[in-house]
PDB file of N, CA and C in Angstrom:
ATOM      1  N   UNK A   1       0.821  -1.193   0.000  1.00  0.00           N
ATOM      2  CA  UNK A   1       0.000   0.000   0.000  1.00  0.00           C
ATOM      3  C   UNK A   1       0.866   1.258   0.000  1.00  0.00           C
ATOM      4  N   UNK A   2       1.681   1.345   0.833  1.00  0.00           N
ATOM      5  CA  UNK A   2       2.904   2.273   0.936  1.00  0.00           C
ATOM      6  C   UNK A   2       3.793   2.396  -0.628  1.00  0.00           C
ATOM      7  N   UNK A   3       4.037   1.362  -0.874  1.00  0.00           N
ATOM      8  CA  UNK A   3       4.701   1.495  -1.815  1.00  0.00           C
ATOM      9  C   UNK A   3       3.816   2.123  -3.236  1.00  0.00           C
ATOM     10  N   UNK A   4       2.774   1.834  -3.677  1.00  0.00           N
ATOM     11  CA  UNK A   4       1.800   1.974  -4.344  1.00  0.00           C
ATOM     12  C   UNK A   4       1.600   3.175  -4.135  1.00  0.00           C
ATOM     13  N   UNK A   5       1.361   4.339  -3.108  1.00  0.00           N
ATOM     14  CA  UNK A   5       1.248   5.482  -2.890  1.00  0.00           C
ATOM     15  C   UNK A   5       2.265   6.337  -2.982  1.00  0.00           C
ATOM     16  N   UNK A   6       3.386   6.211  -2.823  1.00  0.00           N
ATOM     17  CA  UNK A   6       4.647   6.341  -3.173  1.00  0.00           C
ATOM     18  C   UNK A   6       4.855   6.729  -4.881  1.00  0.00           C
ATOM     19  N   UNK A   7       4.508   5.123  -5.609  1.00  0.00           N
ATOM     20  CA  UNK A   7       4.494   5.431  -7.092  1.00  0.00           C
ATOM     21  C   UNK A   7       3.706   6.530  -7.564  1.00  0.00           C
ATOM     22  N   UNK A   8       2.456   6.547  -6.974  1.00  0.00           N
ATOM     23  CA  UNK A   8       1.585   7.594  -7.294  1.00  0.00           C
ATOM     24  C   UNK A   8       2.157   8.743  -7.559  1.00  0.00           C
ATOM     25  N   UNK A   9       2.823   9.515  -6.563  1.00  0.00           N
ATOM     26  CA  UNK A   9       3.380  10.362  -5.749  1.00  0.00           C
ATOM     27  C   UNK A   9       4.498  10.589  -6.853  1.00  0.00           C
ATOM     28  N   UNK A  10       4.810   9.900  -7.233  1.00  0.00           N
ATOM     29  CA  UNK A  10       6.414  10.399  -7.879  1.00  0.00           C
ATOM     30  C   UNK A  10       5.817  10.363  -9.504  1.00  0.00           C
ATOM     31  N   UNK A  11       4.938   9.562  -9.676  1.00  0.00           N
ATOM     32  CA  UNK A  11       4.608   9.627 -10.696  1.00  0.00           C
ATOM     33  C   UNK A  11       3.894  10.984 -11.171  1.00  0.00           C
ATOM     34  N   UNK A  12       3.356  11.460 -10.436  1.00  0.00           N
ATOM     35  CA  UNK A  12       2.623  12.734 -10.091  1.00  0.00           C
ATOM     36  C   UNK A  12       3.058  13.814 -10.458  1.00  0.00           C
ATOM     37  N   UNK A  13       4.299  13.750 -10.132  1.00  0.00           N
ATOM     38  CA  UNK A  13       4.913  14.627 -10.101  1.00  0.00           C
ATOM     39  C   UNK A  13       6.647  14.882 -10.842  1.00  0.00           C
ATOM     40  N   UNK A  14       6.359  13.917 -11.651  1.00  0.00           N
ATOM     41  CA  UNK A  14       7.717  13.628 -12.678  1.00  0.00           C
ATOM     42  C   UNK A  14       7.379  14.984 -13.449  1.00  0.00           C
ATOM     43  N   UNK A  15       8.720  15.379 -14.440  1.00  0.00           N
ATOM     44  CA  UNK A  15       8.430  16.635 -15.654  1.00  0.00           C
ATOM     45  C   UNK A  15       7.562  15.617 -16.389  1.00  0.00           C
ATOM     46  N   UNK A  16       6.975  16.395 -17.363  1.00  0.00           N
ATOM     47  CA  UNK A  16       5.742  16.137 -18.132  1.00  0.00           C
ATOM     48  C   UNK A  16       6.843  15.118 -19.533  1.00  0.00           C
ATOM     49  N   UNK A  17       8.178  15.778 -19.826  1.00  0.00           N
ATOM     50  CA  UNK A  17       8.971  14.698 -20.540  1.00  0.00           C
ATOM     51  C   UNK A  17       8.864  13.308 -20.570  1.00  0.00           C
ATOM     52  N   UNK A  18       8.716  12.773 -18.880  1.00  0.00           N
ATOM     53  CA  UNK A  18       9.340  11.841 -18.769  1.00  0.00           C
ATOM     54  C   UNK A  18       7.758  11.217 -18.252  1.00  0.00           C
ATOM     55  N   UNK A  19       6.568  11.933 -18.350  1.00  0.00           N
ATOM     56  CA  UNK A  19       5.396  10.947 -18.543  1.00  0.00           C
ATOM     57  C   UNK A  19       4.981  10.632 -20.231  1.00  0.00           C
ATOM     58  N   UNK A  20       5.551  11.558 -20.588  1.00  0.00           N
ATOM     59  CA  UNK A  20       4.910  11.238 -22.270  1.00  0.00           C
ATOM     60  C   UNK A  20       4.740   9.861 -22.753  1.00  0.00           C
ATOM     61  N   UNK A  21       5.584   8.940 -22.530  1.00  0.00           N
ATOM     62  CA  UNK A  21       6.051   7.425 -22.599  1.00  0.00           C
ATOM     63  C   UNK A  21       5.039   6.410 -22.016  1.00  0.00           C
ATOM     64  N   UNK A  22       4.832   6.790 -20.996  1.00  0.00           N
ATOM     65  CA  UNK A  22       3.608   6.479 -19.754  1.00  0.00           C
ATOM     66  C   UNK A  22       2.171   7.122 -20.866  1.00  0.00           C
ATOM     67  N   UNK A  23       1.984   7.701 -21.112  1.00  0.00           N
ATOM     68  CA  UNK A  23       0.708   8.135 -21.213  1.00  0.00           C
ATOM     69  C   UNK A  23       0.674   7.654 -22.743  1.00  0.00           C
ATOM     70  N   UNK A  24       1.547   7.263 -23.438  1.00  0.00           N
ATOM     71  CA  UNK A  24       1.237   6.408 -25.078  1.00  0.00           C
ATOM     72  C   UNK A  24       0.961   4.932 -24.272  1.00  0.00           C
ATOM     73  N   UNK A  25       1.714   4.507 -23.482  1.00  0.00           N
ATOM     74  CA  UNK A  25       1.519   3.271 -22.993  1.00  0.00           C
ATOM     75  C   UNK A  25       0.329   3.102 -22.730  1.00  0.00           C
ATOM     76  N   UNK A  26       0.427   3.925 -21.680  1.00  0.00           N
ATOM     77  CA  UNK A  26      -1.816   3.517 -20.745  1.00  0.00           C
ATOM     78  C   UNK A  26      -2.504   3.811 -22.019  1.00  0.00           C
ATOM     79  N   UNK A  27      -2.582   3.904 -23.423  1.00  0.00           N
ATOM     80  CA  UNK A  27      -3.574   4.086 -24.255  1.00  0.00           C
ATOM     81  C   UNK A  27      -3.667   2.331 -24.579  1.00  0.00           C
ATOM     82  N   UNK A  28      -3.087   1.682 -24.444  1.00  0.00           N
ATOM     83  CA  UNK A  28      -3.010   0.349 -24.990  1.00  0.00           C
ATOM     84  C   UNK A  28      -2.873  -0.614 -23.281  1.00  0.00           C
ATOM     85  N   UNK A  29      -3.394   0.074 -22.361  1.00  0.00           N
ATOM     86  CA  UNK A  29      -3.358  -0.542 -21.234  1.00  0.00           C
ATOM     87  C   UNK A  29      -2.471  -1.674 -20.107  1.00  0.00           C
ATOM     88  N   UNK A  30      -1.231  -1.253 -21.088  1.00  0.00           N
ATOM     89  CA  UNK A  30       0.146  -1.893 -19.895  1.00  0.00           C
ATOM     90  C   UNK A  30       0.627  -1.297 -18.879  1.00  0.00           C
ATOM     91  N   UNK A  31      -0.233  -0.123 -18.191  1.00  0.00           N
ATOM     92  CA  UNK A  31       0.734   0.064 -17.009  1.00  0.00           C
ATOM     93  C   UNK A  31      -0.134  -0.518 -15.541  1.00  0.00           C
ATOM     94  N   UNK A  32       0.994  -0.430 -14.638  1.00  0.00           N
ATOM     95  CA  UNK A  32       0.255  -0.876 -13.463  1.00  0.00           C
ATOM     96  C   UNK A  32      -0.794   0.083 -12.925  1.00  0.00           C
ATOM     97  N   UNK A  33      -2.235   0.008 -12.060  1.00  0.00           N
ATOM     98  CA  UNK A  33      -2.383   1.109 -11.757  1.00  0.00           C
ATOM     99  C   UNK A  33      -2.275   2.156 -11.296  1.00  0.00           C
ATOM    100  N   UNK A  34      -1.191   1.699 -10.243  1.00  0.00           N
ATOM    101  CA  UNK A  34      -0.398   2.700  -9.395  1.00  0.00           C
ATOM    102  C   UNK A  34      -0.113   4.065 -10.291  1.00  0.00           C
ATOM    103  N   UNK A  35       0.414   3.623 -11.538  1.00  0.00           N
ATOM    104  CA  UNK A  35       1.262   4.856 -12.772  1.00  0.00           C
ATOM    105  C   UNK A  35       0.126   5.464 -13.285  1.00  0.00           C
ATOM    106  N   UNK A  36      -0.992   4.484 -13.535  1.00  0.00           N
ATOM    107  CA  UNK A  36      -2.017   5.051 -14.101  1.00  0.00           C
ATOM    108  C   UNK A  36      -2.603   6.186 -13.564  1.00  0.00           C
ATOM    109  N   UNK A  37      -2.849   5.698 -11.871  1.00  0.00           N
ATOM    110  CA  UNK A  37      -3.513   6.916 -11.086  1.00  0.00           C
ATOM    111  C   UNK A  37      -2.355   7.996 -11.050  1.00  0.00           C
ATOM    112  N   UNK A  38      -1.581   7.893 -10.998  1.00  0.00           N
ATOM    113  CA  UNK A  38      -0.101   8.915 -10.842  1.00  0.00           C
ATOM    114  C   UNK A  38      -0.246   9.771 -11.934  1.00  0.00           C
ATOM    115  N   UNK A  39      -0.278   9.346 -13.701  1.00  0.00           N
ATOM    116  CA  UNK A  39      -0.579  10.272 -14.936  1.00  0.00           C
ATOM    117  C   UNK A  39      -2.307  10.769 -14.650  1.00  0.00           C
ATOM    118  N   UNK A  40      -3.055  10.006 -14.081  1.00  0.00           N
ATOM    119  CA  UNK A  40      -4.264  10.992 -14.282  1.00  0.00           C
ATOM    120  C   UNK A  40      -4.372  12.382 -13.522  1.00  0.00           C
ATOM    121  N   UNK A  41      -3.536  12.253 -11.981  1.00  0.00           N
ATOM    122  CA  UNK A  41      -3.305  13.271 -11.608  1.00  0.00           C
ATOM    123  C   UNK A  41      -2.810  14.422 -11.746  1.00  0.00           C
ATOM    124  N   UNK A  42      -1.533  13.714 -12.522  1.00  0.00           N
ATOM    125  CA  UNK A  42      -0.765  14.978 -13.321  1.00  0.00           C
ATOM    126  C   UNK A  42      -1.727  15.251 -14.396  1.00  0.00           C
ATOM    127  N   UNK A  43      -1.908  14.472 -15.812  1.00  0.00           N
ATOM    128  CA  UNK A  43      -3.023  15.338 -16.189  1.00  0.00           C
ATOM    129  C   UNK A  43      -4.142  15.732 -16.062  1.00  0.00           C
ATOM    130  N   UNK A  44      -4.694  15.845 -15.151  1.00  0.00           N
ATOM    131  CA  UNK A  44      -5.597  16.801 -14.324  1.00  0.00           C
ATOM    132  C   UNK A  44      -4.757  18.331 -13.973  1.00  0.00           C
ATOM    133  N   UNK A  45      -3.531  18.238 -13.710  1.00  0.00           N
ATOM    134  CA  UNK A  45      -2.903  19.368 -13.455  1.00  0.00           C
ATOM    135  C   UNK A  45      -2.233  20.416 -14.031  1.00  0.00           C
ATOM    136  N   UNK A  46      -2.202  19.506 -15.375  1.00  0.00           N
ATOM    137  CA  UNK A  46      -0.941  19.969 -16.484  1.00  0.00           C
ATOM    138  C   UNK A  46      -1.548  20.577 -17.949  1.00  0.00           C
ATOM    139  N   UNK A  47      -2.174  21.064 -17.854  1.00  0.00           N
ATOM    140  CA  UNK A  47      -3.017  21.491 -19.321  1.00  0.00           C
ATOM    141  C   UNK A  47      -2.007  21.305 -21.103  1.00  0.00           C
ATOM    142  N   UNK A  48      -0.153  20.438 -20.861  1.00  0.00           N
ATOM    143  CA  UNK A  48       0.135  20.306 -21.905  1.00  0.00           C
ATOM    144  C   UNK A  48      -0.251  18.982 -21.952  1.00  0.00           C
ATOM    145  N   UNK A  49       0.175  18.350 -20.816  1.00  0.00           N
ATOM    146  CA  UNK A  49      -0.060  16.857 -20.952  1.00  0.00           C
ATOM    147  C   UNK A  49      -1.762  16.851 -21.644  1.00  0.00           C
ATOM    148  N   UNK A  50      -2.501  17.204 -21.118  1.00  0.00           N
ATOM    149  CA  UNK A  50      -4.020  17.170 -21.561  1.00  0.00           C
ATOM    150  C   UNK A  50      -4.133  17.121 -23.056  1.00  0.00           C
ATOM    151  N   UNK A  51      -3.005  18.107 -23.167  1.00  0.00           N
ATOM    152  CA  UNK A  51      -3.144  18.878 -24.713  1.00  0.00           C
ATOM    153  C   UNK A  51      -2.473  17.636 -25.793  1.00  0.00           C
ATOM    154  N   UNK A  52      -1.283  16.930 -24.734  1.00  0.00           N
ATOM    155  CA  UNK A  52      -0.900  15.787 -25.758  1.00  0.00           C
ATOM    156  C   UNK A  52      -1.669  14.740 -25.568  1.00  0.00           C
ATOM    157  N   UNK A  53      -2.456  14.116 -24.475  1.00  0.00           N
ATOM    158  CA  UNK A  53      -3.581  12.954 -24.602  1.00  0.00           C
ATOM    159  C   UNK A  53      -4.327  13.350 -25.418  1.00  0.00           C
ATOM    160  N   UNK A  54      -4.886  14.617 -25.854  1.00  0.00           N
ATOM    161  CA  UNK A  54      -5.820  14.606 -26.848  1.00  0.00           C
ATOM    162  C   UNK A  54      -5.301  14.553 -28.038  1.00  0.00           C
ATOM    163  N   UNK A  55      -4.058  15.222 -28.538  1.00  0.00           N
ATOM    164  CA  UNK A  55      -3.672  14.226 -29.710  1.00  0.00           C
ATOM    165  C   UNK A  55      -3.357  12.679 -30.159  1.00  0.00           C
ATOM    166  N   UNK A  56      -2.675  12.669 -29.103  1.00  0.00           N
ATOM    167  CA  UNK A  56      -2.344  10.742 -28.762  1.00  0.00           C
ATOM    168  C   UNK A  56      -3.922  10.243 -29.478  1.00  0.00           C
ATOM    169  N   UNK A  57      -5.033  10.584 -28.570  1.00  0.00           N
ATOM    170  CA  UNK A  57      -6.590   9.743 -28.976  1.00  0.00           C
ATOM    171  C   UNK A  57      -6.937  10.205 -30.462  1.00  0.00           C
ATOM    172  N   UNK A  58      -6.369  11.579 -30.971  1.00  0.00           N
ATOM    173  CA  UNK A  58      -6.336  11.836 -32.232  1.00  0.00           C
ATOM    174  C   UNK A  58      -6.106  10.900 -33.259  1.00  0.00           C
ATOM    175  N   UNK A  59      -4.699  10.533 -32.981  1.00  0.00           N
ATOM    176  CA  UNK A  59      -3.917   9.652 -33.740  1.00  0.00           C
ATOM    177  C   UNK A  59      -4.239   8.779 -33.945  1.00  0.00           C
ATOM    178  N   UNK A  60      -4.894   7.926 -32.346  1.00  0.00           N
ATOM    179  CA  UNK A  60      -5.161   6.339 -32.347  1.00  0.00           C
ATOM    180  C   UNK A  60      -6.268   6.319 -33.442  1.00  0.00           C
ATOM    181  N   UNK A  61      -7.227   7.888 -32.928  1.00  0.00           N
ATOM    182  CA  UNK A  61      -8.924   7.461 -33.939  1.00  0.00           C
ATOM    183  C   UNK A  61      -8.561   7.268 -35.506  1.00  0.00           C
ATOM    184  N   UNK A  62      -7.721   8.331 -35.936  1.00  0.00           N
ATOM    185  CA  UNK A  62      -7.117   8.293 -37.443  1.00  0.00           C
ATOM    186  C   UNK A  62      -6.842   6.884 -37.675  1.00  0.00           C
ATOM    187  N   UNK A  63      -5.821   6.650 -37.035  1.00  0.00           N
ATOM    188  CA  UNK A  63      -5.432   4.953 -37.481  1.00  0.00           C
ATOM    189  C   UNK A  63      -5.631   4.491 -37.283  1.00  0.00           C
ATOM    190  N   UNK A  64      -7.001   4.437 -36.851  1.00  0.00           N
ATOM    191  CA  UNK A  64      -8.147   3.149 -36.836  1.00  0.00           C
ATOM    192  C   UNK A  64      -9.376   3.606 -38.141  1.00  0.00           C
ATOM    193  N   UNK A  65      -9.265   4.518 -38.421  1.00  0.00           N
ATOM    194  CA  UNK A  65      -9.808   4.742 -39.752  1.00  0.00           C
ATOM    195  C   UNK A  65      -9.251   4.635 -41.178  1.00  0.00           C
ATOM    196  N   UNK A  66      -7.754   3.929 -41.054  1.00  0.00           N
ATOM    197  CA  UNK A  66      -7.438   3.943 -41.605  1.00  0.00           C
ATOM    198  C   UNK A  66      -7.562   3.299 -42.731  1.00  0.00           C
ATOM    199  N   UNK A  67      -7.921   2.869 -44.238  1.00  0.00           N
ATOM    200  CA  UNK A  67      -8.704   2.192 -44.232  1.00  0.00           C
ATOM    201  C   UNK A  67      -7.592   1.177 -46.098  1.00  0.00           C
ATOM    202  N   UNK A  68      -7.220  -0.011 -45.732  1.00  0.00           N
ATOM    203  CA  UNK A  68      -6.002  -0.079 -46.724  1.00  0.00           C
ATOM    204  C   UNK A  68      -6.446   0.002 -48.031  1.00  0.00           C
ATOM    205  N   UNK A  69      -7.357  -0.592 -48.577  1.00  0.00           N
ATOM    206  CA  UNK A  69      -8.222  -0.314 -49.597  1.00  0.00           C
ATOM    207  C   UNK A  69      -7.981   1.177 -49.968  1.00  0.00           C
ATOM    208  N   UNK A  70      -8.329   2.151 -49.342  1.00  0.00           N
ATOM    209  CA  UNK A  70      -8.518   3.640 -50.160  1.00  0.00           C
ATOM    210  C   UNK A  70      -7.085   4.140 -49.689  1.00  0.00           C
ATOM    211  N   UNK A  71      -6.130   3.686 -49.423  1.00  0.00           N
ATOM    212  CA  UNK A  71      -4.812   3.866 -49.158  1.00  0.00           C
ATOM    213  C   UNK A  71      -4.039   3.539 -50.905  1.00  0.00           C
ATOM    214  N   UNK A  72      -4.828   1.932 -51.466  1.00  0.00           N
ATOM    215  CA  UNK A  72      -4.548   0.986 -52.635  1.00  0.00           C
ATOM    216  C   UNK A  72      -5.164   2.353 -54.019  1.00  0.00           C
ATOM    217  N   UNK A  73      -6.267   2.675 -53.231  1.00  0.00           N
ATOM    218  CA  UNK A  73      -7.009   3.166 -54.552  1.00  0.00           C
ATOM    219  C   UNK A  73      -6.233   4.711 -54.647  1.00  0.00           C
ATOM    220  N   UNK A  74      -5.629   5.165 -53.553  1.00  0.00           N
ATOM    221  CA  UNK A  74      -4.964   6.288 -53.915  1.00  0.00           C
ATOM    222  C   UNK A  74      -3.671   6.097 -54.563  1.00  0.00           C
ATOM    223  N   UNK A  75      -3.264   5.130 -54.014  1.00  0.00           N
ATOM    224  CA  UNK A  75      -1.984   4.648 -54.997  1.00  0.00           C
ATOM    225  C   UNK A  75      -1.944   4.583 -56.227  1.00  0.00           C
ATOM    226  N   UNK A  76      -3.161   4.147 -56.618  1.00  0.00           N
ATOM    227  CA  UNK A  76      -3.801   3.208 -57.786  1.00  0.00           C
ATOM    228  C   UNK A  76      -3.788   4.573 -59.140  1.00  0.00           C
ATOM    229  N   UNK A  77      -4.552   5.891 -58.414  1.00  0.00           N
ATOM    230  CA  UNK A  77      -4.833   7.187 -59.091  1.00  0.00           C
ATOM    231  C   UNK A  77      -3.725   8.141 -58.772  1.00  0.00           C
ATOM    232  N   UNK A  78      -2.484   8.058 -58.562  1.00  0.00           N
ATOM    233  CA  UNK A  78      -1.269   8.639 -58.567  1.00  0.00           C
ATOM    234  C   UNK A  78      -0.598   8.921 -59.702  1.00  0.00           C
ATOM    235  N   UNK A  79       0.033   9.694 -60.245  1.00  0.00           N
ATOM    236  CA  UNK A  79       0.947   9.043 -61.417  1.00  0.00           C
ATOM    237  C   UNK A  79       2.394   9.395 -61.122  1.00  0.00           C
ATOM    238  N   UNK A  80       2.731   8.517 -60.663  1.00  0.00           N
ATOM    239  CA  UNK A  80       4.176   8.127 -60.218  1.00  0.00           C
ATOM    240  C   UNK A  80       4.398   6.985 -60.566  1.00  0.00           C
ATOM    241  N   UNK A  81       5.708   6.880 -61.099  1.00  0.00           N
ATOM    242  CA  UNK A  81       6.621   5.411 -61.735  1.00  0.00           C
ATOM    243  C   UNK A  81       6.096   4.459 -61.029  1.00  0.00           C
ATOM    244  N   UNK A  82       5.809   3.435 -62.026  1.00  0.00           N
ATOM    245  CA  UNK A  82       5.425   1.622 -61.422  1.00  0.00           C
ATOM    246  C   UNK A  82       6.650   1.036 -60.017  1.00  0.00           C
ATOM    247  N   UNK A  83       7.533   1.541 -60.552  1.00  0.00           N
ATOM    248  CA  UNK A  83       8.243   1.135 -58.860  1.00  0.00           C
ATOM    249  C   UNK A  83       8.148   1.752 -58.299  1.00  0.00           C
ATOM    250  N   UNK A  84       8.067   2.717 -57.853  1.00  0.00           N
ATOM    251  CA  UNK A  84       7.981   3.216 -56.487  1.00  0.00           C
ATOM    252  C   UNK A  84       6.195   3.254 -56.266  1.00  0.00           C
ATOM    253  N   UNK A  85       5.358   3.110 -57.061  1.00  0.00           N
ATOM    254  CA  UNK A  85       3.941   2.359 -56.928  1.00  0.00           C
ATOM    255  C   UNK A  85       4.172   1.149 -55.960  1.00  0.00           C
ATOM    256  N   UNK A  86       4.895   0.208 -56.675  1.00  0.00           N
ATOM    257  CA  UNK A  86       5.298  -1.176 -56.152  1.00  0.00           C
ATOM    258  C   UNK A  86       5.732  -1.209 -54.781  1.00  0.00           C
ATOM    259  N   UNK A  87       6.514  -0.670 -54.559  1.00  0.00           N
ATOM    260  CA  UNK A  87       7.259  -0.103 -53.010  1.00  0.00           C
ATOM    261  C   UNK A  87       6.407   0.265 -52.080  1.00  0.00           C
ATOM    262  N   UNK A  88       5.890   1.304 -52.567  1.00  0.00           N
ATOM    263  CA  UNK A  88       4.821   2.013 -51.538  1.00  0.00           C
ATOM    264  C   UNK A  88       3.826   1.049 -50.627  1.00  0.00           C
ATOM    265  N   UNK A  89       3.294   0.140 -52.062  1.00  0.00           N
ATOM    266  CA  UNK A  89       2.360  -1.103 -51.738  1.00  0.00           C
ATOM    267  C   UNK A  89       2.881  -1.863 -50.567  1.00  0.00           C
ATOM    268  N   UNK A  90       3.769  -2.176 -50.946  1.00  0.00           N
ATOM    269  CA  UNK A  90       4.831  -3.083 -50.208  1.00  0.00           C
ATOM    270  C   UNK A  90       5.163  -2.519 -48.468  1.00  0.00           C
ATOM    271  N   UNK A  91       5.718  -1.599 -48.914  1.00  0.00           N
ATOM    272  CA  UNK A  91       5.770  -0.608 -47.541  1.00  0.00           C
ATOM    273  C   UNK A  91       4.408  -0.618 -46.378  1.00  0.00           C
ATOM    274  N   UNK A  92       3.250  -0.542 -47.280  1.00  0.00           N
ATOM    275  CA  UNK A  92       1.944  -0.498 -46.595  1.00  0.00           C
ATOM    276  C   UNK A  92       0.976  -1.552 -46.065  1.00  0.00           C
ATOM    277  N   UNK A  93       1.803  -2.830 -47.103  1.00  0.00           N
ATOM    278  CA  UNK A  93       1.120  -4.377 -46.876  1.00  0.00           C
ATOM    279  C   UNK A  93      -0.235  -4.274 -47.719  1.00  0.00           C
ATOM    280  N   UNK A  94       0.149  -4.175 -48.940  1.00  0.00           N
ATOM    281  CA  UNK A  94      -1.218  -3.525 -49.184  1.00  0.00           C
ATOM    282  C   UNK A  94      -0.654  -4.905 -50.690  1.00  0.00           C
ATOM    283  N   UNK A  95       0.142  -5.721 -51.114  1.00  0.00           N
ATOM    284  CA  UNK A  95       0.614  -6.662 -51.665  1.00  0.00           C
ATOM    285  C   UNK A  95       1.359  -6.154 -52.841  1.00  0.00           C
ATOM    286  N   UNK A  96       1.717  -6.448 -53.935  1.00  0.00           N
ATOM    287  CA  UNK A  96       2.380  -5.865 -55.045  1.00  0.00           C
ATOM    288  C   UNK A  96       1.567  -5.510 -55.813  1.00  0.00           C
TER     289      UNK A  96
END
């Protein structure tokens, strides 16, 4: 319990640098909760951190909309050289 309150505590109160790492993590739910409650406090306190969780959820929503098909079909209506067409595909998993 001590110790757990402790993490809180320091977590709380780390520079906002050295939660950035922490707060991409808890979007995909690996931290303990101890860290968790520790970043919600700080961002509750910190109006940049706030400012970067709301891009972070930005990002995640984008690239979950991402959609490979109209990624293919933009490729598809480009006109750029057949290899680097080919590449791109490749690059994206989108097949040759």
């Amino acid at each position: 319990m001590i110790r757990a309150t402790l993490t809180v505590l320091r977590v709380a109160s780390r520079p906002c640098r050295a939660n950035n790492l922490d707060l991409s993590r808890a979007a995909d739910g690996a931290l303990p909760r101890p860290v968790r409650i520790g970043l919600a406090i700080h961002v509750f306190q910190c109006r940049y951190c706030r400012r970067f969780l709301r891009q972070l959820r930005f990002l995640r929503e984008a690239g979950r909309r991402f959609d490979a098909a109209a990624a293919a079909r933009a490729l598809e209506s480009t006109r750029m050289p057949e290899e680097v067409r080919r590449r791109l595909s490749r690059r994206l998993g989108l097949g040759t």
